[in-house]
Protein backbone atom coordinates (compact mmCIF):
# COMPACT_ATOMS: atom_id res chain seq x y z
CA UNK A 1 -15.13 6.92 54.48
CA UNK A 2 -17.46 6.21 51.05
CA UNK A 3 -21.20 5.61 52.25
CA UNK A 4 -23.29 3.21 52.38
CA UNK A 5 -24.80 3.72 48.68
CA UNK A 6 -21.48 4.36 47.19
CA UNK A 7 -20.09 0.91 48.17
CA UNK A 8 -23.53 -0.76 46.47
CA UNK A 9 -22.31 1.02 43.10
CA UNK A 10 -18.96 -0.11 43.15
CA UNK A 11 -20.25 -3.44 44.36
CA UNK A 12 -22.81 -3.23 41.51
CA UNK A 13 -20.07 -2.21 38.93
CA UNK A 14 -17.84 -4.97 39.46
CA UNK A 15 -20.15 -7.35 39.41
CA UNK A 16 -21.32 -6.01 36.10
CA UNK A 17 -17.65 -5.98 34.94
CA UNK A 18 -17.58 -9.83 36.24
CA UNK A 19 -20.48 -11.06 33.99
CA UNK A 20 -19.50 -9.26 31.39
CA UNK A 21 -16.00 -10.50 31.15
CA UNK A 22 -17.60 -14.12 31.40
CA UNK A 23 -20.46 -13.55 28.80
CA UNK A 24 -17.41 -12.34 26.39
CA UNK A 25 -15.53 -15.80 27.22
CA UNK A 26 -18.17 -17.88 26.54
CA UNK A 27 -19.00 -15.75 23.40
CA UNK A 28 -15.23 -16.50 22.43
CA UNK A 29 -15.20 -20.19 23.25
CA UNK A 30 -18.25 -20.51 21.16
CA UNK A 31 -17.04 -18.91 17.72
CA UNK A 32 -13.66 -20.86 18.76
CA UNK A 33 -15.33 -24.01 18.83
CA UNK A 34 -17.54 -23.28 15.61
CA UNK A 35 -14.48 -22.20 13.46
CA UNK A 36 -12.85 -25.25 14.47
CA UNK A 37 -15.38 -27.85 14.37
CA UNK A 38 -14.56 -28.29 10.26
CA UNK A 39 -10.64 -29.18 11.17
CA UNK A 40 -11.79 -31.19 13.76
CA UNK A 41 -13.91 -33.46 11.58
CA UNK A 42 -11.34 -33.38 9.29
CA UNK A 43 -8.99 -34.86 11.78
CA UNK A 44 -11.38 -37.43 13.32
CA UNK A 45 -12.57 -38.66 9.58
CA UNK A 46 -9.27 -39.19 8.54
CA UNK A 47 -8.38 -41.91 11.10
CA UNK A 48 -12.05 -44.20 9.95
CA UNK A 49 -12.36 -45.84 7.64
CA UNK A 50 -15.18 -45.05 4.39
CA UNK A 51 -17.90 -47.12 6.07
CA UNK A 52 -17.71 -46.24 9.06
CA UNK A 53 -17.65 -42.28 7.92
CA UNK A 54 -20.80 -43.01 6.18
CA UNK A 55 -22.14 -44.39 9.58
CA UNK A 56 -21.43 -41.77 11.22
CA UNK A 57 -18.94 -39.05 10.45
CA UNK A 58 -19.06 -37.12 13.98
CA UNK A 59 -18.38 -40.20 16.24
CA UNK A 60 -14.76 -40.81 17.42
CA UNK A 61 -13.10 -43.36 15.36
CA UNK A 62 -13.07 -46.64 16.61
CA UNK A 63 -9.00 -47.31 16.38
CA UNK A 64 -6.69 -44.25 15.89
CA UNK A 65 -3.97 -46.20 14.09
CA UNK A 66 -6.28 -45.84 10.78
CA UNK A 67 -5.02 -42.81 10.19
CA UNK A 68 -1.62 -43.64 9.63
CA UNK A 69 -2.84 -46.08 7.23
CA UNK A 70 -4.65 -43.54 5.27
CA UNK A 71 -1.67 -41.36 5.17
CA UNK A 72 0.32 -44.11 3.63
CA UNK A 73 -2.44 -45.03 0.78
CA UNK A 74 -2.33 -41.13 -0.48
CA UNK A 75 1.09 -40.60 -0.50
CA UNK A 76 1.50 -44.04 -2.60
CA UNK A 77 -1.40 -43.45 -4.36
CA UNK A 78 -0.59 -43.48 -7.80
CA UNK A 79 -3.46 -41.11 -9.03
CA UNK A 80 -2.73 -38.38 -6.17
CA UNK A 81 0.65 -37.90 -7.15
CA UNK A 82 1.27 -36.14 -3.30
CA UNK A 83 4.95 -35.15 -3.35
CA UNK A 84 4.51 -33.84 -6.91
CA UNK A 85 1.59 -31.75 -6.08
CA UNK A 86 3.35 -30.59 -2.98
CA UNK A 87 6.17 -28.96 -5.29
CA UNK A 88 3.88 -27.37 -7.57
CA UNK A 89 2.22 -25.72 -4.67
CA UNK A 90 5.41 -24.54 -2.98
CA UNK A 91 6.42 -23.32 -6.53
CA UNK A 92 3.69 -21.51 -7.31
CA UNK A 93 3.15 -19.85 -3.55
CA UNK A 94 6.77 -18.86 -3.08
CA UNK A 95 7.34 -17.87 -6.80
CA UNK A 96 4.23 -15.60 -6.50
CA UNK A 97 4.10 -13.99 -2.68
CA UNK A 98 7.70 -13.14 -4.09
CA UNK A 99 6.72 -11.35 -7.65
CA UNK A 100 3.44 -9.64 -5.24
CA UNK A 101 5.76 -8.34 -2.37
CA UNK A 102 7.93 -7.18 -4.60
CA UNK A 103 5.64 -5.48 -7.37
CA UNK A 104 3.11 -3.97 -4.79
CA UNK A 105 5.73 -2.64 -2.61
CA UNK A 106 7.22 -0.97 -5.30
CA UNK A 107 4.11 0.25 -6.79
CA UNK A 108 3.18 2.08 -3.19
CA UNK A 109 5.98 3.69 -2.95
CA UNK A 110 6.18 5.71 -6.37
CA UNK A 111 2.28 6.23 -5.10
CA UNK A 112 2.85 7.70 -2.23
CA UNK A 113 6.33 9.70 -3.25
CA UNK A 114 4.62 11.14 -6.27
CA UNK A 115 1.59 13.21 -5.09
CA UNK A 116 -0.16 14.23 -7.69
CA UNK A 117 -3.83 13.65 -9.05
CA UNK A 118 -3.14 10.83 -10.92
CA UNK A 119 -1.30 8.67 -8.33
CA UNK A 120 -4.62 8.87 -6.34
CA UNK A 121 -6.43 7.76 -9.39
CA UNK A 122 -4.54 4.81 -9.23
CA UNK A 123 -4.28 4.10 -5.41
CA UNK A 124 -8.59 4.45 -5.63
CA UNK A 125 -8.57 1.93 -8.97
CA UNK A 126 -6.27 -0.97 -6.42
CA UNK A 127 -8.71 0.09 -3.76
CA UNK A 128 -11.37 -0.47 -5.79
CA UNK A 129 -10.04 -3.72 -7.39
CA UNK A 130 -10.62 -5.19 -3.59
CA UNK A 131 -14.41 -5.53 -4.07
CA UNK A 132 -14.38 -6.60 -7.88
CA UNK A 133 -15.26 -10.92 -7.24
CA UNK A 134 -13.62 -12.86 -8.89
CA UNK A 135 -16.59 -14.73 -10.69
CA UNK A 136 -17.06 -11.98 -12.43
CA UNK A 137 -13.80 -11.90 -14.48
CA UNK A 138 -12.42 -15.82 -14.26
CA UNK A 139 -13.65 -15.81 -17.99
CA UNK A 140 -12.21 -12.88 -19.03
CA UNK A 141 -8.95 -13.72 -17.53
CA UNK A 142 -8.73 -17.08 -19.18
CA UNK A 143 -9.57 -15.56 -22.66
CA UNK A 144 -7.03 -12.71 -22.01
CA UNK A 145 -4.27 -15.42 -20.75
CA UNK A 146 -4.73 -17.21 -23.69
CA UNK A 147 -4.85 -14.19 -26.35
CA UNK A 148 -1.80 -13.04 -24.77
CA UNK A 149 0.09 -16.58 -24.76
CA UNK A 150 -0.92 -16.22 -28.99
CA UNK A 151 0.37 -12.70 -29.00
CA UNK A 152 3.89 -13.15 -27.35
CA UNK A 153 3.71 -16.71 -28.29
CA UNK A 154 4.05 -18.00 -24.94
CA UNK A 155 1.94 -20.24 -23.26
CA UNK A 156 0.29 -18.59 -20.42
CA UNK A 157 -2.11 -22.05 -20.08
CA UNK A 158 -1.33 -25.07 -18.27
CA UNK A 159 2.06 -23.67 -17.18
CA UNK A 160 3.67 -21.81 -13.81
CA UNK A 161 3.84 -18.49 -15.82
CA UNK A 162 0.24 -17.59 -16.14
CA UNK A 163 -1.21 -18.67 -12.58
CA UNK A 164 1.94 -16.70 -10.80
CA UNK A 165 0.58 -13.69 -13.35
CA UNK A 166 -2.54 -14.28 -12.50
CA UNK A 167 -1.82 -13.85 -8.33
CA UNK A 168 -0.52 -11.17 -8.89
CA UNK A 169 -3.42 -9.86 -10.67
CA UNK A 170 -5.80 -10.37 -7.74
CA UNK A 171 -3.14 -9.86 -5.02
CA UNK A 172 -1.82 -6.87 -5.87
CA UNK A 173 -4.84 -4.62 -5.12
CA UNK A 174 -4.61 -5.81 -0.91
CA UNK A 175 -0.71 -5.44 -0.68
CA UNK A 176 -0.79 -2.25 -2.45
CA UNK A 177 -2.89 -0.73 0.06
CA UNK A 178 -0.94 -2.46 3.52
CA UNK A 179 1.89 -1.08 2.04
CA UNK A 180 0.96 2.52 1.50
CA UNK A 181 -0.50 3.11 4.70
CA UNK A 182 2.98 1.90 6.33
CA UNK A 183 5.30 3.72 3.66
CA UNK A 184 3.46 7.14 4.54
CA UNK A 185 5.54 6.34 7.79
CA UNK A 186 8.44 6.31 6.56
CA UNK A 187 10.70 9.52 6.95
CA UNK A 188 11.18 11.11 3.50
CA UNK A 189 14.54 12.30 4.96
CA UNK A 190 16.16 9.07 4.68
CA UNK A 191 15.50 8.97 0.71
CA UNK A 192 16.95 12.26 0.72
CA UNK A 193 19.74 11.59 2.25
CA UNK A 194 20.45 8.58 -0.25
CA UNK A 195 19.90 10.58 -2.73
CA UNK A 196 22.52 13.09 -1.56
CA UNK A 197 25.22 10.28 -1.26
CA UNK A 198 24.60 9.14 -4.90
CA UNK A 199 22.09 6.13 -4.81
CA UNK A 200 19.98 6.16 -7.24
CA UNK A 201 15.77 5.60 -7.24
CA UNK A 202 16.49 1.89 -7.45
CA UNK A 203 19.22 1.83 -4.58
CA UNK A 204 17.54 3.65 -2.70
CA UNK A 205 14.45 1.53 -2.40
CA UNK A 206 16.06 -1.92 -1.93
CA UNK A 207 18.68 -0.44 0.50
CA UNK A 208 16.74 2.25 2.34
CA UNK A 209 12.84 1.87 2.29
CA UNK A 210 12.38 -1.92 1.44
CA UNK A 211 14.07 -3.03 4.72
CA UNK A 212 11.75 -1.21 6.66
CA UNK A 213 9.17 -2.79 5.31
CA UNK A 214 9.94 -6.16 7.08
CA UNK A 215 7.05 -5.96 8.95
CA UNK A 216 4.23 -5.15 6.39
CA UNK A 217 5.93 -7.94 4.42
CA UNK A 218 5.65 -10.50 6.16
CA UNK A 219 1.74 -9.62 6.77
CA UNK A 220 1.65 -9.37 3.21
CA UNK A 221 3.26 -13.18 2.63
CA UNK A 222 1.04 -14.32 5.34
CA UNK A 223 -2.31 -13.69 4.13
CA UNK A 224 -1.92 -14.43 0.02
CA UNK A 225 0.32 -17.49 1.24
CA UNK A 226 -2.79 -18.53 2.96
CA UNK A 227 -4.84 -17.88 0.21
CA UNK A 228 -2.54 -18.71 -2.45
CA UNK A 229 -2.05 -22.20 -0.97
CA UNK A 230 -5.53 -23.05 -0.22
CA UNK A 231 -7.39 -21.80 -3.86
CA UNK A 232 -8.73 -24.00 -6.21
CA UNK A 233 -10.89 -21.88 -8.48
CA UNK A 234 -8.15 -20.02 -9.86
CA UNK A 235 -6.07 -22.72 -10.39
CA UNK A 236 -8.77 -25.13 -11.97
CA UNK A 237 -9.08 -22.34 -14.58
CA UNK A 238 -5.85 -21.40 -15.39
CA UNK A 239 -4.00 -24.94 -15.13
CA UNK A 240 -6.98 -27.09 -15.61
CA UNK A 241 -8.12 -30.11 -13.23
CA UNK A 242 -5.63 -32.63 -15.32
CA UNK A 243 -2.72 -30.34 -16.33
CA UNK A 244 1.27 -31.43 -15.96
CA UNK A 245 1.24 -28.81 -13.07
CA UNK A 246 -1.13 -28.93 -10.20
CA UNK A 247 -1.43 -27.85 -7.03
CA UNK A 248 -2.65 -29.87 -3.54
CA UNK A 249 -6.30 -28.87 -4.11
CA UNK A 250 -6.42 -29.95 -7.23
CA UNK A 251 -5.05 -33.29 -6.68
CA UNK A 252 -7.43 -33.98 -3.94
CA UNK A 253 -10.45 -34.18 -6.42
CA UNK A 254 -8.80 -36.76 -8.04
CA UNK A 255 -10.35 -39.06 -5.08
CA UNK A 256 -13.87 -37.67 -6.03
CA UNK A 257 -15.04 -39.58 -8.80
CA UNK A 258 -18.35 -39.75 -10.57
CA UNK A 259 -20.11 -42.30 -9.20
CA UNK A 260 -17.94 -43.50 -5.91
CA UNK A 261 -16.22 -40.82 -3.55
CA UNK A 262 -13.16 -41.29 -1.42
CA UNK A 263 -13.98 -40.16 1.74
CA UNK A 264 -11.24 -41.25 3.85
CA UNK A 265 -8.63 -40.80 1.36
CA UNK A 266 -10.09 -37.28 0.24
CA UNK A 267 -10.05 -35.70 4.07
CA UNK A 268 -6.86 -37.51 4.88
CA UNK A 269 -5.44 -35.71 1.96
CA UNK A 270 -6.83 -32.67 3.04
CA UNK A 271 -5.06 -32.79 6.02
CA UNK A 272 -1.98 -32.86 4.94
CA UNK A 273 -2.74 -30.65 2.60
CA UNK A 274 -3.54 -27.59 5.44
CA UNK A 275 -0.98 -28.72 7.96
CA UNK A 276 2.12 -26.50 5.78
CA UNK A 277 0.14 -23.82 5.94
CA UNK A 278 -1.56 -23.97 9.62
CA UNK A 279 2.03 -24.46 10.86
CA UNK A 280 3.34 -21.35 9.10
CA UNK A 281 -0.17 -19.32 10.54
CA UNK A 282 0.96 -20.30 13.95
CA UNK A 283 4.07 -19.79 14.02
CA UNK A 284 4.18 -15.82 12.20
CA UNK A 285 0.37 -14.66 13.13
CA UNK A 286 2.05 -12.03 15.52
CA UNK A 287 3.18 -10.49 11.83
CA UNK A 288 -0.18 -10.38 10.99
CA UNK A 289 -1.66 -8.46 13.82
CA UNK A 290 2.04 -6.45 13.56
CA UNK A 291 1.75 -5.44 10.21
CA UNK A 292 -1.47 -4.65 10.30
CA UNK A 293 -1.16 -2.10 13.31
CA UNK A 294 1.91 -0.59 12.19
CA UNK A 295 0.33 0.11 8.41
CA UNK A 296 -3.07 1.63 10.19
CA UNK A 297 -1.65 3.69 12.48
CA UNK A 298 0.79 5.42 10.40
């Protein structure tokens, strides 16, 4: 039979493991609520309308049916241009998580196969590319983009070709190193084998080592599609705020004007502009996490 004091410890110790469990739910519901409070004024803003958002943008709105109204003014908007911008951004995201998943996966594997001094070199320059801002080299890039559109005589400026370039520029670095922490996982016996049979390097990447990679890929997709989908620096630079191409955020500013600003139109147009992309978060975010584990661990 445990004494006396020994009960008051256990006692003691679950209570402790009580309030502690509590303290870390409120703590969660909290930084929950926080991170969500900007969607959520998105959402309630887009069904007022502009006066009564300059009233008093955290009340309720007054008649939910406004926001299908606002919906329809974007979308027939004729300086929004939705549907268009919507294409452009589904060109530009797909054509470039494709050209990164492909190109960094690639590039960690002949990093990881070939171990000698200068692979490291180059696994510590990606590395190091993570922490280089991009402030710092938006005006190089441009320069670059357009010395190189002279030099090949294609324009890299105002066109799909030099913003899918330029993602992979700045997303290459990230994948690069998800992907060589899950390839060093990958038995080395399987290439061999491949190689045995007759496939060559080529083969033997797309046939043996890229489909194991499903997971890390699709982490990969996940967070530049996010990213990808939701910049407007990068874009603003390379296609430039009235271009023939643009993407959602750009065409959102177009309801931001000098002197009078859209409000209702502008965060209605935001919203539609993040619902593609929350709906693709929620539905593969077990990737994420996934991926992520998978590529640490081995």
């Amino acid at each position: 039979m445990p004494s006396t004091a020994g009960r008051k410890v256990k006692k003691l110790r679950e209570r402790s493991s009580v309030s502690t469990r509590v303290t870390l739910c409120v703590i969660g519901f909290v930084l929950f609520f926080l991170f969500m409070l900007p969607f959520i004024l998105v959402i309630i803003n887009s069904a007022k309308e502009r006066m009564e958002i300059m009233l008093n943008p955290i009340a309720l709105p007054s008649d939910w049916v406004q926001i299908f109204t606002n919906i329809r003014d974007v979308i027939n908007n004729p300086n929004f241009s939705y549907w268009s911008a919507f294409i452009d951004s589904v060109i530009i995201t797909v054509v470039s998580l494709a050209v990164i998943v492909v190109c960094a996966a690639m590039g960690a594997w002949i990093l990881v196969r070939n171990k000698t001094w200068w692979s490291a070199l180059i696994f510590m320059a990606f590395v190091a590319a993570m922490v280089v801002p991009f402030q710092v080299v938006m005006i190089p890039l441009v320069q670059w983009l357009r010395m190189m559109g002279d030099f090949l005589r294609i324009p890299l400026l105002r066109n799909y070709t030099g913003i899918v370039f330029s993602y992979l520029g700045f997303g290459a670095s990230l994948s690069v190193f998800i992907f060589h922490g899950f390839i060093k996982g990958v038995p080395l016996e399987l290439e061999e084998a491949a190689d045995i049979d007759g496939c060559s390097r080529g083969g033997t990447f797309f046939r043996i080592v890229f489909p194991l990679l499903q997971p890390t890929a699709v982490t990969v997709i996940i967070l530049n599609g996010i990213w990808i989908w939701n910049d407007y620096l990068l874009p603003v630079m390379v296609l430039g705020p009235n271009g023939n191409v643009q993407t959602l955020p750009l065409a959102v500013s177009a309801f931001a004007g000098a002197y009078v600003k859209q409000w209702e139109r502008i965060l209605t147009s935001a919203l539609l502009a993040m619902l593609p992309i929350i709906l693709l978060f929620v539905f593969a975010q077990r990737y994420i996490i996934r991926g992520m584990v998978e590529g640490s661990i081995k």
